[in-house]
C-alpha atoms as a PDB file:
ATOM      1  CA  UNK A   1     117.217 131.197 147.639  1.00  0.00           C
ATOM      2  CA  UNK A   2     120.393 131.668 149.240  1.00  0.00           C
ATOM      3  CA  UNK A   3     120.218 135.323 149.103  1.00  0.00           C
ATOM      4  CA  UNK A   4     116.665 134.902 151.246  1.00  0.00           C
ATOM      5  CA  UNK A   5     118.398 132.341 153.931  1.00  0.00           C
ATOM      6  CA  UNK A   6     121.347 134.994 154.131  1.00  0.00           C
ATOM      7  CA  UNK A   7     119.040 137.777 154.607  1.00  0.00           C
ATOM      8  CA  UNK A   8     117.351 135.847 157.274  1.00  0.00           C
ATOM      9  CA  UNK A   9     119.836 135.181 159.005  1.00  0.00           C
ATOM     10  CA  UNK A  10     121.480 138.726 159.306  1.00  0.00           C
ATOM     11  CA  UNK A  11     118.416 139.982 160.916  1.00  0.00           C
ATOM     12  CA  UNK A  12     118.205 137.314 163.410  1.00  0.00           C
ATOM     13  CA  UNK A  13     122.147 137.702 163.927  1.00  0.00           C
ATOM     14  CA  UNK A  14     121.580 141.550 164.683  1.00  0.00           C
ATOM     15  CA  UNK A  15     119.110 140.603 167.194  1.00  0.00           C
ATOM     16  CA  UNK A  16     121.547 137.829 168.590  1.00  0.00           C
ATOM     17  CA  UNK A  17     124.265 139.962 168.953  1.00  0.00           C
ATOM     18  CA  UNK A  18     122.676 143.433 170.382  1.00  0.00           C
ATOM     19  CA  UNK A  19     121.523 140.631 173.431  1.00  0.00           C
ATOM     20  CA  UNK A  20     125.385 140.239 173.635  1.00  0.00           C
ATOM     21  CA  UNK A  21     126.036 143.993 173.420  1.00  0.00           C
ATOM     22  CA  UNK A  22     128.069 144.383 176.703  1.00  0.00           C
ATOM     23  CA  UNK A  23     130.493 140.913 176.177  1.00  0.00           C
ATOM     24  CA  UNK A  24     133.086 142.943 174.893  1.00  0.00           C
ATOM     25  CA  UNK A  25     135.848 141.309 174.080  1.00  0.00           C
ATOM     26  CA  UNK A  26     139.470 141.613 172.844  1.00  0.00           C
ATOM     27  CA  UNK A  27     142.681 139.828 171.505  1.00  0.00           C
ATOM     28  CA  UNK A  28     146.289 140.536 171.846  1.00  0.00           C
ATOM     29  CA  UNK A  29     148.468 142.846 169.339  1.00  0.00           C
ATOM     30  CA  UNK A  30     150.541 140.049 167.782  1.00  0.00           C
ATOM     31  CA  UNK A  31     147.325 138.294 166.035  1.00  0.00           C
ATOM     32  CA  UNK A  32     148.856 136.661 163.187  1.00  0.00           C
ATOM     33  CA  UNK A  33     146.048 135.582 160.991  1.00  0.00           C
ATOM     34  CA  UNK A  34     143.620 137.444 158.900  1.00  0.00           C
ATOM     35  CA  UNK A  35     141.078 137.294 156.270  1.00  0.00           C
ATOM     36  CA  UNK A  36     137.547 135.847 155.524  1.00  0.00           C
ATOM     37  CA  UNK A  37     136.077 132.386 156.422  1.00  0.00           C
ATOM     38  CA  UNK A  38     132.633 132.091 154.659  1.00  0.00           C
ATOM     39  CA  UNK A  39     129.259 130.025 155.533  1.00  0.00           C
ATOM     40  CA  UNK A  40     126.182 129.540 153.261  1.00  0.00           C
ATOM     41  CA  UNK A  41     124.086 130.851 156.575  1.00  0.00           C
ATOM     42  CA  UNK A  42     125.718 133.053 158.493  1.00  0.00           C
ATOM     43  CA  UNK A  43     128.016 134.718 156.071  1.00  0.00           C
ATOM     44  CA  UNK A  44     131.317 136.253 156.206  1.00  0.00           C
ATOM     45  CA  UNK A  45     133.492 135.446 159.608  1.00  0.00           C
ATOM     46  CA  UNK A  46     136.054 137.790 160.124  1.00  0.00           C
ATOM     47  CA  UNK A  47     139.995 136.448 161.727  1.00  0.00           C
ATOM     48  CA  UNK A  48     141.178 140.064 162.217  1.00  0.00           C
ATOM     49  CA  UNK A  49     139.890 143.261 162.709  1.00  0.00           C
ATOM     50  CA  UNK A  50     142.493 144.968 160.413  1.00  0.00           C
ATOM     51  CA  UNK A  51     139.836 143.230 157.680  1.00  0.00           C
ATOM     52  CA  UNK A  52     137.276 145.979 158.523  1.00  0.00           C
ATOM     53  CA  UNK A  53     139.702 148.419 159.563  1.00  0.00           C
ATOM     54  CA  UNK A  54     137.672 148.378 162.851  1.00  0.00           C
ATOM     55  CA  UNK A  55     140.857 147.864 165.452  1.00  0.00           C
ATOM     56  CA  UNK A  56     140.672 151.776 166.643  1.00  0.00           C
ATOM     57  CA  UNK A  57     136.852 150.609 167.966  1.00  0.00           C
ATOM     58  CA  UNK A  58     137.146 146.868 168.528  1.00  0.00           C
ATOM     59  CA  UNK A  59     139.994 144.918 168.800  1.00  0.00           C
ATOM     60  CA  UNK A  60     139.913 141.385 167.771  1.00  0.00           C
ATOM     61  CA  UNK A  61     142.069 138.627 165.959  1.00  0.00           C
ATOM     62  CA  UNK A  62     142.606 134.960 165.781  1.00  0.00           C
ATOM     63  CA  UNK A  63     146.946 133.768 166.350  1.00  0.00           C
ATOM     64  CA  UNK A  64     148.421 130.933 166.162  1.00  0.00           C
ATOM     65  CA  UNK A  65     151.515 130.156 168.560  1.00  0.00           C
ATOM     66  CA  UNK A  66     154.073 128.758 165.249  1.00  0.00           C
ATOM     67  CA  UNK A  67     156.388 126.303 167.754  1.00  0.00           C
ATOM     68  CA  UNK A  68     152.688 124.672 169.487  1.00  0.00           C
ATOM     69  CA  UNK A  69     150.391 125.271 166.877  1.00  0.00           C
ATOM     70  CA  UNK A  70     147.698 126.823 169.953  1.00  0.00           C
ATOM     71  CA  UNK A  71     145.287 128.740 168.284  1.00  0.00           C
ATOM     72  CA  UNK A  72     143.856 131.764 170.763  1.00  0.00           C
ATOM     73  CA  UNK A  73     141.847 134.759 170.200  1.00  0.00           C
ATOM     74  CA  UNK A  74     138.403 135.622 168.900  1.00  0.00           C
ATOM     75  CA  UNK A  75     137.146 135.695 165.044  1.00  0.00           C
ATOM     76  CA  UNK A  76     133.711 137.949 164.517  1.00  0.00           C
ATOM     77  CA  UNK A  77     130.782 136.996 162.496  1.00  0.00           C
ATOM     78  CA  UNK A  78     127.840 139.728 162.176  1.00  0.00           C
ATOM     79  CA  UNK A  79     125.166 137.022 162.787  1.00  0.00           C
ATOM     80  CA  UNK A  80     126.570 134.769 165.779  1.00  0.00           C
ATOM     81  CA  UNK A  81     128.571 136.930 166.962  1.00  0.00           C
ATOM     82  CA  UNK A  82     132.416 136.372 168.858  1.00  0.00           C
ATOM     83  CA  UNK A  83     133.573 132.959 167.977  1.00  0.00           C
ATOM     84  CA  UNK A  84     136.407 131.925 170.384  1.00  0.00           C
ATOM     85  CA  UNK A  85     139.464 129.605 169.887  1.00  0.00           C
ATOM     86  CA  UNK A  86     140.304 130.451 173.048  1.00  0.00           C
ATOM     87  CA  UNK A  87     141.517 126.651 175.192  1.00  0.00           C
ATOM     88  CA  UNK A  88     139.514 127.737 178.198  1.00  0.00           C
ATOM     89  CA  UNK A  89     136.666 128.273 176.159  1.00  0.00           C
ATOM     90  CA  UNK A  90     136.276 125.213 174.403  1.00  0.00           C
ATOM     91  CA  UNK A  91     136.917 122.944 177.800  1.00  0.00           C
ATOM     92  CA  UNK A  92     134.309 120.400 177.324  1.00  0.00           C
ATOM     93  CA  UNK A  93     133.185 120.028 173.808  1.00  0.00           C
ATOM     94  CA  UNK A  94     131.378 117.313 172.952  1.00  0.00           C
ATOM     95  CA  UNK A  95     134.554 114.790 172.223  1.00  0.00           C
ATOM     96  CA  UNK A  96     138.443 115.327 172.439  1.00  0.00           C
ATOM     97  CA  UNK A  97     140.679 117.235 171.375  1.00  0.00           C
ATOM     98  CA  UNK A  98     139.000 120.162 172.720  1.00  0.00           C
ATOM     99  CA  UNK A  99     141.651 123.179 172.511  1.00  0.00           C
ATOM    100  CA  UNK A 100     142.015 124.232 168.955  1.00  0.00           C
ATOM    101  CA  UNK A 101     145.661 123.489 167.425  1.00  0.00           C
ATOM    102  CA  UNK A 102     147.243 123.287 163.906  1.00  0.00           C
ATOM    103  CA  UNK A 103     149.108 119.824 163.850  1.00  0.00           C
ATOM    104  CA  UNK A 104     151.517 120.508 161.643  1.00  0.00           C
ATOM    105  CA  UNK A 105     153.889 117.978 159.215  1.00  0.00           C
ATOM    106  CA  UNK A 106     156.637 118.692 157.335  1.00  0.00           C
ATOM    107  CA  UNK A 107     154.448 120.173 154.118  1.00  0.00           C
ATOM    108  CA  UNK A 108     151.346 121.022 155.566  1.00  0.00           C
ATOM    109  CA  UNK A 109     148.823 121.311 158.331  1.00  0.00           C
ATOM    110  CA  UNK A 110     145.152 120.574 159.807  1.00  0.00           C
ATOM    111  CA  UNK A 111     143.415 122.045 161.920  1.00  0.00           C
ATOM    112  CA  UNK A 112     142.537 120.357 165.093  1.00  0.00           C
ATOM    113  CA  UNK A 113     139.839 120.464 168.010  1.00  0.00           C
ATOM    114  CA  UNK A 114     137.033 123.038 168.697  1.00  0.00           C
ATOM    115  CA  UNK A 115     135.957 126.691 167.944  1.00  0.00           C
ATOM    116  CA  UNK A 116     132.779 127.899 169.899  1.00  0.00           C
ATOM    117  CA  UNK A 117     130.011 130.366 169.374  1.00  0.00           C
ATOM    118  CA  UNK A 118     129.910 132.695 172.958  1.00  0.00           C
ATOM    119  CA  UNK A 119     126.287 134.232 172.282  1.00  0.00           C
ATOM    120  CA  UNK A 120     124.892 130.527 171.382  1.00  0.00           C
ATOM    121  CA  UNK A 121     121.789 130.468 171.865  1.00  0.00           C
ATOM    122  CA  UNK A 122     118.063 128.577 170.399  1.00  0.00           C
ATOM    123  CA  UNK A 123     118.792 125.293 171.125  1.00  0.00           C
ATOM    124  CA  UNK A 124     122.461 125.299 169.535  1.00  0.00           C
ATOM    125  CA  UNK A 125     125.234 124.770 171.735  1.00  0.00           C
ATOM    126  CA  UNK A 126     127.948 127.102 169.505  1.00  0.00           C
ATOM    127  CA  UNK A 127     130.291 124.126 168.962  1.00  0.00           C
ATOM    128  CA  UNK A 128     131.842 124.358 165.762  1.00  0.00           C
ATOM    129  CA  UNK A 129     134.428 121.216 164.998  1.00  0.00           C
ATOM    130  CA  UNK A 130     137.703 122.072 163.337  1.00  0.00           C
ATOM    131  CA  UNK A 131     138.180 118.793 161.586  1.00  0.00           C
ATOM    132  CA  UNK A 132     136.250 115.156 161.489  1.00  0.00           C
ATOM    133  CA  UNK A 133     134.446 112.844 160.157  1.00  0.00           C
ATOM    134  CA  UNK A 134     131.676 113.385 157.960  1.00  0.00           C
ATOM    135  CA  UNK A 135     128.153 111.180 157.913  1.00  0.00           C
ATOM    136  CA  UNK A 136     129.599 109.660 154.880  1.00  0.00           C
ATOM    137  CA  UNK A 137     132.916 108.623 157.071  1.00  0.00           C
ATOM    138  CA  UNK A 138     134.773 111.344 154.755  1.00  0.00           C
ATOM    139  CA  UNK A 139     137.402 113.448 156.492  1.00  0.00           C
ATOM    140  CA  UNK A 140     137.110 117.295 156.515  1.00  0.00           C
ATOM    141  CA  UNK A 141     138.775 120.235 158.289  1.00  0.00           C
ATOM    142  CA  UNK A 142     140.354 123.015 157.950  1.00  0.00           C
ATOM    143  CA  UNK A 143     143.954 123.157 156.663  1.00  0.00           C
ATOM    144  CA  UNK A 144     146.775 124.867 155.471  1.00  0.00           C
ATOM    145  CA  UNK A 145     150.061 125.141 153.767  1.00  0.00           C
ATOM    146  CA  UNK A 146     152.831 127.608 154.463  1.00  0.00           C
ATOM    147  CA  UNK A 147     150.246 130.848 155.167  1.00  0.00           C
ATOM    148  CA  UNK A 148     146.961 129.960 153.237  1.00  0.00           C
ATOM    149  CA  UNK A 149     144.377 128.226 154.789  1.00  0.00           C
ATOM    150  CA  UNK A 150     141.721 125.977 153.026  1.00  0.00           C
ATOM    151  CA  UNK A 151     139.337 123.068 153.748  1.00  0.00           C
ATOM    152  CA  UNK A 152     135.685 123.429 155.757  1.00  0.00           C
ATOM    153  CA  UNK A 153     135.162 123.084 159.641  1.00  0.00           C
ATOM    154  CA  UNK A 154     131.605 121.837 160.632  1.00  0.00           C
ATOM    155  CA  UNK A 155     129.078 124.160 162.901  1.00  0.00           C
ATOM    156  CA  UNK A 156     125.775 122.315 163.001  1.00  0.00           C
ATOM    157  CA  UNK A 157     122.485 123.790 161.702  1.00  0.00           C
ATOM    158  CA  UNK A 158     123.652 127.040 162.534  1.00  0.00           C
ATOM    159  CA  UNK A 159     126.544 127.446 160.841  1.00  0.00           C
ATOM    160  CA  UNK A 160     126.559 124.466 158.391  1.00  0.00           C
ATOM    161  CA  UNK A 161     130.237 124.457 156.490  1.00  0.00           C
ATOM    162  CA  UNK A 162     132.408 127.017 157.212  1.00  0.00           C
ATOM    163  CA  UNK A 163     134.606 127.729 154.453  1.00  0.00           C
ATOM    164  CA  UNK A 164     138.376 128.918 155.297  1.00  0.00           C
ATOM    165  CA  UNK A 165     139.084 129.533 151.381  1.00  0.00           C
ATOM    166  CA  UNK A 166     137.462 130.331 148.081  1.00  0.00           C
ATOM    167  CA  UNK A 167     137.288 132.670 145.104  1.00  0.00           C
ATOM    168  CA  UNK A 168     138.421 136.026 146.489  1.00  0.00           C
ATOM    169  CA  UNK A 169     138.045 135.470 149.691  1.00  0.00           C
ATOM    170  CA  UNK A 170     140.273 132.894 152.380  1.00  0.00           C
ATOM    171  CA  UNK A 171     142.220 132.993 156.187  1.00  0.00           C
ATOM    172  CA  UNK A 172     145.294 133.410 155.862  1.00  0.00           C
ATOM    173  CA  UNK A 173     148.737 133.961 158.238  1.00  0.00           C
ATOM    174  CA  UNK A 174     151.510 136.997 158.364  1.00  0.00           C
ATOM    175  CA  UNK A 175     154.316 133.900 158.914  1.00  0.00           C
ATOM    176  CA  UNK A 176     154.875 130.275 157.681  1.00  0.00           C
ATOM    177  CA  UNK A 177     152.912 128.498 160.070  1.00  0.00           C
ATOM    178  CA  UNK A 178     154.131 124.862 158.543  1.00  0.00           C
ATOM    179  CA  UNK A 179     157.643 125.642 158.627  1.00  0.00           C
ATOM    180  CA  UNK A 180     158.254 128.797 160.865  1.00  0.00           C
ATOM    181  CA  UNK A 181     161.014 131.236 161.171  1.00  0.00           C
ATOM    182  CA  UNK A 182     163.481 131.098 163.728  1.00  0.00           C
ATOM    183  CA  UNK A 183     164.940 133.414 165.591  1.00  0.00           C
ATOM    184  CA  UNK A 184     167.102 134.405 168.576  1.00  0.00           C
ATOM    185  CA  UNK A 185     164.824 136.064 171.003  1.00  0.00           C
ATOM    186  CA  UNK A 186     166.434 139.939 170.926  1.00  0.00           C
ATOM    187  CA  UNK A 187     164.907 143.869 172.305  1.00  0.00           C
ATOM    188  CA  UNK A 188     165.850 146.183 169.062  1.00  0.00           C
ATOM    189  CA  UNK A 189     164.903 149.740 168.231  1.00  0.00           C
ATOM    190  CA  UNK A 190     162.844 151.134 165.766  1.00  0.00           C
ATOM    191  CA  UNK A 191     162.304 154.982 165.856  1.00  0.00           C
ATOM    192  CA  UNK A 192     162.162 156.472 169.410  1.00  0.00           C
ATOM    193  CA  UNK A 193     160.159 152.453 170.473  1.00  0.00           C
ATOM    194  CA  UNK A 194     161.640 149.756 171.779  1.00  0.00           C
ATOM    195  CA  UNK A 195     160.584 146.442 170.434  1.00  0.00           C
ATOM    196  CA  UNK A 196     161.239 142.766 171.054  1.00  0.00           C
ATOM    197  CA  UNK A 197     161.257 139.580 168.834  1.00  0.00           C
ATOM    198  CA  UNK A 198     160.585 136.414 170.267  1.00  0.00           C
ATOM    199  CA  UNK A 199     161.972 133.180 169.075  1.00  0.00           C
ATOM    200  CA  UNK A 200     158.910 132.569 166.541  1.00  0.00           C
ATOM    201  CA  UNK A 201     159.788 135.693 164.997  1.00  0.00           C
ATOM    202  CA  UNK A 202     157.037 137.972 165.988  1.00  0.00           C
ATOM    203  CA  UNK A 203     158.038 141.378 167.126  1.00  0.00           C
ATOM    204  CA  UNK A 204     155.810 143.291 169.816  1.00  0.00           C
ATOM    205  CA  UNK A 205     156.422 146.997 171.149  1.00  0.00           C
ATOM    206  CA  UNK A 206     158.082 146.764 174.449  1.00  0.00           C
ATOM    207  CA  UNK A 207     158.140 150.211 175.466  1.00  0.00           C
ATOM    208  CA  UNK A 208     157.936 153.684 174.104  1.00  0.00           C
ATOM    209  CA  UNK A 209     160.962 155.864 174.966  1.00  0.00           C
ATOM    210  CA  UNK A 210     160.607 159.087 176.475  1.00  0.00           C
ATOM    211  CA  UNK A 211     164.354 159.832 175.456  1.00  0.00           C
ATOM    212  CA  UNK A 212     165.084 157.858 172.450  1.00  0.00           C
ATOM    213  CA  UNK A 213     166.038 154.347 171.613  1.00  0.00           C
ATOM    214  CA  UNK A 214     169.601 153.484 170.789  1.00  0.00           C
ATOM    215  CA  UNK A 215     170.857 149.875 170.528  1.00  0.00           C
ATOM    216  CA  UNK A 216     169.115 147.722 172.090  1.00  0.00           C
ATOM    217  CA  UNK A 217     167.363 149.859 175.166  1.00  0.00           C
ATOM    218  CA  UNK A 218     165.818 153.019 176.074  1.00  0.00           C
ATOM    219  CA  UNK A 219     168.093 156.199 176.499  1.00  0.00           C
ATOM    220  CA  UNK A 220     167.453 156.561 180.640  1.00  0.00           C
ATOM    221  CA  UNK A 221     166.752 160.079 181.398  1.00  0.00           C
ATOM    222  CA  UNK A 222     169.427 162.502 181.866  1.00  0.00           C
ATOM    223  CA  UNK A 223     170.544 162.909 185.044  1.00  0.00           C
ATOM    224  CA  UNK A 224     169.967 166.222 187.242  1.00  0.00           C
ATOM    225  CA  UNK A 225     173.394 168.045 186.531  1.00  0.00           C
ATOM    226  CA  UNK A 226     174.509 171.979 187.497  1.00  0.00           C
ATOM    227  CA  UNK A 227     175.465 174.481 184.862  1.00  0.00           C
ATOM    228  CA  UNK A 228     177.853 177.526 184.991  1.00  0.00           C
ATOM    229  CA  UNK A 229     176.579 180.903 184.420  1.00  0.00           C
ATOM    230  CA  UNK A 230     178.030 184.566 184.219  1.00  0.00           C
ATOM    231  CA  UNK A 231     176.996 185.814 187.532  1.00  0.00           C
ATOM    232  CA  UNK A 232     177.126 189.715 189.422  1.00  0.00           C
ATOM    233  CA  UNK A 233     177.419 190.327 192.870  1.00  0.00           C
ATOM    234  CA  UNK A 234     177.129 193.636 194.220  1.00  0.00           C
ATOM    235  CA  UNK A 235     180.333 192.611 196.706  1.00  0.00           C
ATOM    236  CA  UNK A 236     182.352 191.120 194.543  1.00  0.00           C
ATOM    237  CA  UNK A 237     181.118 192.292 190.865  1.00  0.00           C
ATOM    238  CA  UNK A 238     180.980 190.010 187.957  1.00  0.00           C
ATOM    239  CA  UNK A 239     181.911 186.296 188.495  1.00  0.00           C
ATOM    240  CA  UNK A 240     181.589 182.652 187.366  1.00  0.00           C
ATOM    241  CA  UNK A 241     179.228 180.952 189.040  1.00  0.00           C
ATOM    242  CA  UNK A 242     179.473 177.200 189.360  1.00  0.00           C
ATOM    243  CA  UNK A 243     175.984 176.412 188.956  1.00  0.00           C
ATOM    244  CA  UNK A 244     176.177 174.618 192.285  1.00  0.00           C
ATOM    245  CA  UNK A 245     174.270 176.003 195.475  1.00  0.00           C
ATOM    246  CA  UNK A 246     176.185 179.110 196.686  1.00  0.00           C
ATOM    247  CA  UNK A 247     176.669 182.032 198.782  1.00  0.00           C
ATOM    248  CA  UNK A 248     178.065 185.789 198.456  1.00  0.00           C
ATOM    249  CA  UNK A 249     179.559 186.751 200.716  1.00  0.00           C
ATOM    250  CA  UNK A 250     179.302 183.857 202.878  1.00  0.00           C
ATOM    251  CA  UNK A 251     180.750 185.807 205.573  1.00  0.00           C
ATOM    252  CA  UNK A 252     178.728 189.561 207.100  1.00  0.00           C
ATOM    253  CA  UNK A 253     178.127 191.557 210.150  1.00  0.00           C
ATOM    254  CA  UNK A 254     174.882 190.866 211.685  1.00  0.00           C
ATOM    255  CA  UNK A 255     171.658 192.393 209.853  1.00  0.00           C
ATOM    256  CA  UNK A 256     173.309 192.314 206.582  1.00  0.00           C
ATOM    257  CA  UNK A 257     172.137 190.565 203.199  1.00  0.00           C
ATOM    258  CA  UNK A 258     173.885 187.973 200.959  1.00  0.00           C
ATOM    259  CA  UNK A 259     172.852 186.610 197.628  1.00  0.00           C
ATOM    260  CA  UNK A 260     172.591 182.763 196.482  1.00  0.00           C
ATOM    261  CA  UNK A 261     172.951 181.634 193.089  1.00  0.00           C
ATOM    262  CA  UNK A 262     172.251 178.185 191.654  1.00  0.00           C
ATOM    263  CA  UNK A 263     171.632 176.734 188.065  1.00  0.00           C
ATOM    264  CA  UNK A 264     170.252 173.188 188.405  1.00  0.00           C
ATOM    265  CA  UNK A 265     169.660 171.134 184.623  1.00  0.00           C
ATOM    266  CA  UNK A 266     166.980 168.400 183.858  1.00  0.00           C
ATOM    267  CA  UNK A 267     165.390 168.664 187.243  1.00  0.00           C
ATOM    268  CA  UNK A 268     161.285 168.721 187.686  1.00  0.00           C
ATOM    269  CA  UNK A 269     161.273 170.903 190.395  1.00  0.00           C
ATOM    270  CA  UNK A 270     163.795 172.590 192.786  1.00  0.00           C
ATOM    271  CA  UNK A 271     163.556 174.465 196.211  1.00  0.00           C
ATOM    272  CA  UNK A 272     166.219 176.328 197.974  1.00  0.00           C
ATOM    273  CA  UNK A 273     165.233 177.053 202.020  1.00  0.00           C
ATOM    274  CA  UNK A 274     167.330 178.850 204.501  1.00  0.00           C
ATOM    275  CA  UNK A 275     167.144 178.079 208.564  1.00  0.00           C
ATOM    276  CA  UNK A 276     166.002 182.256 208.437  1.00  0.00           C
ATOM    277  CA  UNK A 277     162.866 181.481 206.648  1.00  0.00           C
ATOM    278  CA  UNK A 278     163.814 182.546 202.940  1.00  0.00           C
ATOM    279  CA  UNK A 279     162.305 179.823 200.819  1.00  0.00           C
ATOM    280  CA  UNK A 280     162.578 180.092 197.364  1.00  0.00           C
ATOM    281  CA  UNK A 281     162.073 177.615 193.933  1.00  0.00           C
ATOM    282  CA  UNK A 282     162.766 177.175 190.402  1.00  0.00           C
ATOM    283  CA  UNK A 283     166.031 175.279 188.857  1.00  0.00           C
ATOM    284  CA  UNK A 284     167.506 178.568 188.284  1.00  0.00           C
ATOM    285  CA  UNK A 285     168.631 181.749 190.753  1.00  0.00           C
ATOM    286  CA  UNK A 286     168.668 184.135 188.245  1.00  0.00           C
ATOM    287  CA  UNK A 287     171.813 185.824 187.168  1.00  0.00           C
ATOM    288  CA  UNK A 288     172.127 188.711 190.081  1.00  0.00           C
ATOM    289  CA  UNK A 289     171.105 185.705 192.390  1.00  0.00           C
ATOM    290  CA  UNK A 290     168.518 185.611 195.263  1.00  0.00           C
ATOM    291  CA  UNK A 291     168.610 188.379 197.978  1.00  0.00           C
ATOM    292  CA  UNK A 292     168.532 187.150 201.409  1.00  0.00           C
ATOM    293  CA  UNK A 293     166.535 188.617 204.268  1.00  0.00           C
ATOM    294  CA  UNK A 294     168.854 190.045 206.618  1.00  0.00           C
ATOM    295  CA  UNK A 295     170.898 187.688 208.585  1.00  0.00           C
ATOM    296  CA  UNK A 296     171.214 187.853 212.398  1.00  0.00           C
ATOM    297  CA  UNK A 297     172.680 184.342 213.045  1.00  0.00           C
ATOM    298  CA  UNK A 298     174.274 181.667 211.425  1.00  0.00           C
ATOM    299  CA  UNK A 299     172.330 180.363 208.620  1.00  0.00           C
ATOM    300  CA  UNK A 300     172.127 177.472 206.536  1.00  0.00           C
ATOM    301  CA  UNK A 301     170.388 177.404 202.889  1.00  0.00           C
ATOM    302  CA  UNK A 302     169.651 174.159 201.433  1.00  0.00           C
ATOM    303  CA  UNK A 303     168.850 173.202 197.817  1.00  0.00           C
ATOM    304  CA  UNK A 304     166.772 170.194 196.992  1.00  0.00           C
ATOM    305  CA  UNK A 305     165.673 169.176 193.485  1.00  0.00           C
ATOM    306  CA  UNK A 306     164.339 166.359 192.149  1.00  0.00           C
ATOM    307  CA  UNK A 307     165.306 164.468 189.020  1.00  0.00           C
ATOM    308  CA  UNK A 308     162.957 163.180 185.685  1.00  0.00           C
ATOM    309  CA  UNK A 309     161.861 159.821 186.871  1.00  0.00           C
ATOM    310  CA  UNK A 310     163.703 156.873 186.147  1.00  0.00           C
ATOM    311  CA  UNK A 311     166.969 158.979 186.535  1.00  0.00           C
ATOM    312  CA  UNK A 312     169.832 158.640 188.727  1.00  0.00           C
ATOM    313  CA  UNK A 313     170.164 160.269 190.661  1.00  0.00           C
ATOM    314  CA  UNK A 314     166.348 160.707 191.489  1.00  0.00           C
ATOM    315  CA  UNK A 315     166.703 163.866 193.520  1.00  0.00           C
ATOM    316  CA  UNK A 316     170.247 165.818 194.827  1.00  0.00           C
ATOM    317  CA  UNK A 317     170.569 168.323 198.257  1.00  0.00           C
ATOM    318  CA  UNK A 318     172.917 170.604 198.685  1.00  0.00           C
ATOM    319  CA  UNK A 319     173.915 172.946 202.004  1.00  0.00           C
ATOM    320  CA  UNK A 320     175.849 176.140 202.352  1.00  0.00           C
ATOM    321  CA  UNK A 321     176.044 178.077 205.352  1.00  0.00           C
ATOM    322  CA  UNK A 322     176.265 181.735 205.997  1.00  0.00           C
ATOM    323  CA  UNK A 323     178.174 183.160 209.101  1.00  0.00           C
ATOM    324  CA  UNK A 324     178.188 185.901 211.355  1.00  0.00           C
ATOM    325  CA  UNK A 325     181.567 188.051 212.227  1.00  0.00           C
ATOM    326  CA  UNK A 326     181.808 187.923 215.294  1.00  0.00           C
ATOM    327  CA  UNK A 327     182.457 191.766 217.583  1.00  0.00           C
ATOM    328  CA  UNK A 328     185.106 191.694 220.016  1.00  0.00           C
ATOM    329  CA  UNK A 329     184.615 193.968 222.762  1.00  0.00           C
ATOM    330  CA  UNK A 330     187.578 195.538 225.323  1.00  0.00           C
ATOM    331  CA  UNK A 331     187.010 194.545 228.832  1.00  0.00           C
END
């Protein structure tokens, strides 16, 4: 007989929850329980979506804040649907406390407040009560000790007892929810991430680092620097460049040419202009350098590059100038 209520109800939960299709809805990466609660008619409710190994698709889970006891997130059944234990969703349930929380001692814990249903629908409201009183002034609920759950919670003709434990099968938590860890709230690195643990003990990825994690904090990017190259110069033969923006010769007669080297490092782009119209770009001139057009006045050649982002400095200019000798003439 159960088998044939079980059945029933999966087909009327598929057509419950494909009404629902498009209330997508998702939990935060430091969920810290998992596992199966069970009823007799809707089945198997799911804390966590690492149970189905469906968090790539849908990402779900129920947590419990270990200094308040809040409970927040969203548990799955097939038949009903998203069951919240979200505070804002369970704002006026039928009798206080509304906002589900574990009320803890100094052994053990109970589950306290409401859970609700969002795709209720038929008649039923989609309260489910944590913990209460029975028609036989009994006291049930859901509770736990250290990181395994047990007890029943209470969802009306829908849901009937909902089951947080049993043979091969239970809700459970990744810390000691009775008597939690403490720790001092500190950023630490793990691989090339950078990751922080609260004060409860949970850790959470911070940031991913671009240029490796050392200590306690991202490497920053490095910063736009200038590199020394063996240079030639049709002038003045072979040299050492500096890698910084410059000129040979820096000196000619009118309608001659002159060559500019530069070798900029971790830049993302870089531009070198000249008051004559020569425009060129790329962080490096190339060892014989750039060949000016010929050069009738003073000119001036800037270079401008910009850094990686996040880097300092963000962006460097540089300016040489290229002059004219000057003819005397005999009066």
């Amino acid at each position: 007989m159960k088998k044939i209520i079980f059945l029933f109800a999966t087909l009327a939960g598929i057509i419950l929850v494909a009404g629902f299709g498009n209330q997508i809805v998702f939990a935060g990466s430091s969920d810290n329980l998992s596992g199966y609660a069970w009823s007799d008619t809707i089945g198997w409710v799911s804390f966590n979506c690492t149970d189905a190994g469906s968090c790539s698709t849908t990402d779900y889970g129920v947590r419990v804040d270990p200094p308040s006891g809040a409970f927040s997130g969203y548990a799955w059944s097939e038949n009903i649907g998203w069951i919240s234990f979200n505070a804002a969703d369970t704002a006026g349930c039928p009798s206080a406390p509304c906002a589900p929380a574990l009320v803890t001692t100094t052994t053990s814990g109970t589950v306290t407040g409401w859970a609700k249903a969002l795709s209720a629908s038929g008649g039923w409201d989609g309260w489910i009560r944590l913990s209460g009183t029975a028609a036989d002034s009994s006291s049930y609920g859901g509770t736990i000790a250290s990181t395994t759950f047990s007890g029943y919670s209470w969802g009306s003709d829908v849901v009937g007892w909902l089951s947080w434990s049993g043979s091969g099968y239970g809700v459970r938590s990744s810390v000691d929810l009775v008597d939690p860890p403490s720790c001092t709230p500190a950023y630490f690195c793990s691989g090339n991430d950078l990751y922080y643990r609260n004060a409860s003990c949970v850790e959470s990825l911070s940031q991913s680092c671009s240029y490796g994690c050392s200590g306690s904090a991202c490497i920053p990017p490095p910063s736009i620097g200038f590199t020394s190259f063996s240079a030639t110069n049709i002038s003045y033969g072979p040299f050492t460049a500096t890698g910084h923006l410059e000129v040979k010769p820096s000196l000619l007669w009118s309608g001659d040419t002159t060559s500019v080297y530069w070798n900029v490092s971790n830049s993302t782009s870089c531009t070198v202009t000249g008051t004559n119209g020569d425009s060129w770009s790329g962080g490096f001139s190339g060892s014989a350098g750039r060949t000016s057009s010929p050069i009738t006045s003073q000119t001036s050649y800037t270079l401008s590059c910009a850094g990686f982002s996040g880097a300092a400095p963000s962006s460097i200019t540089e300016t040489v100038n290229v002059n004219i000798i000057p003819v005397f003439e005999e009066l």
